[in-house]
C-alpha atoms as a PDB file:
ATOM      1  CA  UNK A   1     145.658 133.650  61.605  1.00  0.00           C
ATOM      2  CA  UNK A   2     146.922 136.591  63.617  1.00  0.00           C
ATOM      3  CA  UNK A   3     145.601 139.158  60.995  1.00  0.00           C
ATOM      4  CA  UNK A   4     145.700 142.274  61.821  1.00  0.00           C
ATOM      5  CA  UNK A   5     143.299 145.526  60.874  1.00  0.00           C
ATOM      6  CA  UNK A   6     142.587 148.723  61.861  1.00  0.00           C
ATOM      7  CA  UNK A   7     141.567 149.317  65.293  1.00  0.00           C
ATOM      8  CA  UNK A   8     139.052 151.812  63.974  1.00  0.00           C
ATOM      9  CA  UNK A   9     137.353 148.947  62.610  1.00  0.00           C
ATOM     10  CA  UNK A  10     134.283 147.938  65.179  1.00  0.00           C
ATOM     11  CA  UNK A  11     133.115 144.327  64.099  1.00  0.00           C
ATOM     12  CA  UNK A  12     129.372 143.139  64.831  1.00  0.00           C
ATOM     13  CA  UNK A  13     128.187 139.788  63.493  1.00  0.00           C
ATOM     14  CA  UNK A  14     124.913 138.473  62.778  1.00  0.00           C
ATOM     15  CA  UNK A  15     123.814 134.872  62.121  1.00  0.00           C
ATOM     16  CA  UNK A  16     123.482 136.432  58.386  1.00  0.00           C
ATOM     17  CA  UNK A  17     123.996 139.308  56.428  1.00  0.00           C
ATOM     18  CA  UNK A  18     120.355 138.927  55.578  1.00  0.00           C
ATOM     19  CA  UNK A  19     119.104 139.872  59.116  1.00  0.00           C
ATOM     20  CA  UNK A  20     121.167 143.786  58.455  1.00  0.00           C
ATOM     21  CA  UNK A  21     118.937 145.669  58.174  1.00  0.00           C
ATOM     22  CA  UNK A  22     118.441 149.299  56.357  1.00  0.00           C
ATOM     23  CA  UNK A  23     117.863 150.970  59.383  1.00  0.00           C
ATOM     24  CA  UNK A  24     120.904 149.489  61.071  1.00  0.00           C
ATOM     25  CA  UNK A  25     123.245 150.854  58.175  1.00  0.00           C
ATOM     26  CA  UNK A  26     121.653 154.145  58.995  1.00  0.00           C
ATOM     27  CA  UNK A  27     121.622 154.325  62.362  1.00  0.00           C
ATOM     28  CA  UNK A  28     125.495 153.643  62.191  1.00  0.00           C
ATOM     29  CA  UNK A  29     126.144 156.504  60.193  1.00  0.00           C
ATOM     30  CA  UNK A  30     123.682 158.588  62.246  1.00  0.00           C
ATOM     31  CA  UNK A  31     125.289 157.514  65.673  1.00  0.00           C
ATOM     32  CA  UNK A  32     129.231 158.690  64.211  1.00  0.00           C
ATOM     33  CA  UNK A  33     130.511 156.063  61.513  1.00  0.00           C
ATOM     34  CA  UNK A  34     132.267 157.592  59.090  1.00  0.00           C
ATOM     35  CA  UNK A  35     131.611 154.313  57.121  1.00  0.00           C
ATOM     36  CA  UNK A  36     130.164 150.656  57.145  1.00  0.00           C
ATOM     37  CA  UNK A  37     130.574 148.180  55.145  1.00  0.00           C
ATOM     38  CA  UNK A  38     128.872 144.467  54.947  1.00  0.00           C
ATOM     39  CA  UNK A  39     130.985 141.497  54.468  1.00  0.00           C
ATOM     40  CA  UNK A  40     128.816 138.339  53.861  1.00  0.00           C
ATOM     41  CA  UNK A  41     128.947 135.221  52.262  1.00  0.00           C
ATOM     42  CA  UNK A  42     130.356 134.472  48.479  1.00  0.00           C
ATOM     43  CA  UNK A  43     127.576 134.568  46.084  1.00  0.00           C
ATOM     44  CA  UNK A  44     125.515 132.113  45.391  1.00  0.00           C
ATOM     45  CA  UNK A  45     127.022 130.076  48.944  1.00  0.00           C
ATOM     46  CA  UNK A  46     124.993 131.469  51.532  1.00  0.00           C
ATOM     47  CA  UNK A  47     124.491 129.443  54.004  1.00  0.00           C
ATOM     48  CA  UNK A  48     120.644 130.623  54.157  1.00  0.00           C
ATOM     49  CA  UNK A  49     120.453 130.859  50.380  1.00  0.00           C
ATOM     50  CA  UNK A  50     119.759 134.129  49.691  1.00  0.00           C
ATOM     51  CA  UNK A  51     120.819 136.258  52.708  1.00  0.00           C
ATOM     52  CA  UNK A  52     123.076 138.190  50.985  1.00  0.00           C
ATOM     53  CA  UNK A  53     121.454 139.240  47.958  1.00  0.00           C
ATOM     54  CA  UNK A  54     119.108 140.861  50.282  1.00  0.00           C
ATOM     55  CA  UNK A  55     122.143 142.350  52.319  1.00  0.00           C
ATOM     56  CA  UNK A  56     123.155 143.608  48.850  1.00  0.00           C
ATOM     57  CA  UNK A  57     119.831 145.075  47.848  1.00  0.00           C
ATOM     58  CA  UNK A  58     119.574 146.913  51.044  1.00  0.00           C
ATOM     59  CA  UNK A  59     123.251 148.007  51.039  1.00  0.00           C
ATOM     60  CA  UNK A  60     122.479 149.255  47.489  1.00  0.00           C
ATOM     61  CA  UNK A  61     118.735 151.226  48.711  1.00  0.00           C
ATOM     62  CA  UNK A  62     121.072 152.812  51.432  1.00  0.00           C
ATOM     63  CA  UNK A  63     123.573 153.898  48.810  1.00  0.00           C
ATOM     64  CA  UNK A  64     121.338 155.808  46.738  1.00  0.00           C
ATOM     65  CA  UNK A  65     119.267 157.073  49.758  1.00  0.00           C
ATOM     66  CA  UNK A  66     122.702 158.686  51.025  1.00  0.00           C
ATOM     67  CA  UNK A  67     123.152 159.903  46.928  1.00  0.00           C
ATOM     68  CA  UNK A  68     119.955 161.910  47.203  1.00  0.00           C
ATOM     69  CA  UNK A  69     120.494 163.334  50.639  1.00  0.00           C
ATOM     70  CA  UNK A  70     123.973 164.434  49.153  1.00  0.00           C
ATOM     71  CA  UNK A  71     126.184 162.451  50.955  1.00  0.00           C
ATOM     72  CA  UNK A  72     129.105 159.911  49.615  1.00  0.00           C
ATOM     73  CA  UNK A  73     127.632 156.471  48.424  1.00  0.00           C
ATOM     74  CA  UNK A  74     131.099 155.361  49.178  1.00  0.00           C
ATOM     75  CA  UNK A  75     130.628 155.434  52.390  1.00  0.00           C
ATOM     76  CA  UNK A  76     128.367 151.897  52.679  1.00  0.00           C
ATOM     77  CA  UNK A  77     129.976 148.619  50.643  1.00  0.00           C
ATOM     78  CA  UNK A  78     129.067 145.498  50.512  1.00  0.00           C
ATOM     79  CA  UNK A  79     132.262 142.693  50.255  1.00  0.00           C
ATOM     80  CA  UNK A  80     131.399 139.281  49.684  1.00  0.00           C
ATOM     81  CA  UNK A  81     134.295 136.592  51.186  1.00  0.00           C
ATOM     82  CA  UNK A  82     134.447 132.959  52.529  1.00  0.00           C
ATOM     83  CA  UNK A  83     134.995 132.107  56.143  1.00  0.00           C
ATOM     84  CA  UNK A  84     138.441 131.165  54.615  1.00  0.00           C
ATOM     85  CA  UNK A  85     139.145 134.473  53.219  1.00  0.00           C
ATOM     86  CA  UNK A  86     141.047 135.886  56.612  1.00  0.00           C
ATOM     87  CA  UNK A  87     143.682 138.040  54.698  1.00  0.00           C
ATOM     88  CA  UNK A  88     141.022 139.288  52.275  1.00  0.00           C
ATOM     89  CA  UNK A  89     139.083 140.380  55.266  1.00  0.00           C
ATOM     90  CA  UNK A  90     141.944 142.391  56.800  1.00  0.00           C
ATOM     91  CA  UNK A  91     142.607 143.583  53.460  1.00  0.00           C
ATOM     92  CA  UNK A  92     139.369 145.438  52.718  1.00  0.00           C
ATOM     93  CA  UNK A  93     139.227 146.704  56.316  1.00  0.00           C
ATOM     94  CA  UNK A  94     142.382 148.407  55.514  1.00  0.00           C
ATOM     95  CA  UNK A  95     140.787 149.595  51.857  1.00  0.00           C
ATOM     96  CA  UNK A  96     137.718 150.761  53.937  1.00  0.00           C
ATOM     97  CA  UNK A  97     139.684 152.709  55.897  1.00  0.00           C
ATOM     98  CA  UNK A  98     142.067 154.929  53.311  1.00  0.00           C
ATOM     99  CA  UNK A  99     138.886 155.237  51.350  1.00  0.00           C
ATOM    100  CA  UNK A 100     136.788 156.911  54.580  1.00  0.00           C
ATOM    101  CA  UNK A 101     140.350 158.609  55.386  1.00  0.00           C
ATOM    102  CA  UNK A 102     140.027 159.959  51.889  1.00  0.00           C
ATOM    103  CA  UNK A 103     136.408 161.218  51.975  1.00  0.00           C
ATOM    104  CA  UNK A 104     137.081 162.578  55.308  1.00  0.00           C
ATOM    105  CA  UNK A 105     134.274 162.414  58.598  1.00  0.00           C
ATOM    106  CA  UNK A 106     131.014 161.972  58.341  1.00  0.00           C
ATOM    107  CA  UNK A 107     128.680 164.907  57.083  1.00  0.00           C
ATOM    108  CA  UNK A 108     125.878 163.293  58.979  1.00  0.00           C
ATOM    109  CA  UNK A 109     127.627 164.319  62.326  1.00  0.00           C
END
């Protein structure tokens, strides 16, 4: 589709959402990501059936781990889009982006 979205934005797939781990989210944030986010699979549609309510659950546990260490929540999302949802993809990677403009770098850093 010829979309185009930020170059700041560094895509890594995975067979499933399901397979991100905790650590992984962390590790990102540790090594210099200002933010992550985890786009997966509509609802209920996952092609392994429940791959991303565990992506959500995890994204969730990372969330309030980063609450009580005092740093933005905001910073980790979770999006949930179709294979045919190319413009909504480019569209929250450009949302992602003005909202980790907004909060500014990393505190982890």
């Amino acid at each position: 589709m010829r979309l185009s979205y930020p170059a700041d934005i560094k895509i890594i797939q995975v067979p499933c959402t399901g397979r991100v781990d905790i650590i992984h989210l962390l590790n990102a944030l540790e090594d210099g990501a200002d933010g992550v986010y985890v786009a997966g699979c509509l609802e209920g549609e996952c092609h392994y059936l429940e791959g991303n309510y565990k992506a959500r659950r995890k994204v969730d546990y990372v969330k309030k781990t980063l609450e009580e260490l005092g740093i933005e929540p905001e910073r980790v999302q979770m999006y949930n889009l179709s294979s045919a949802q190319g413009a909504r993809f480019a569209e929250i990677a450009n949302e992602m982006v003005q909202q980790i403009t907004d909060l500014g770098p990393t505190p982890v850093r």
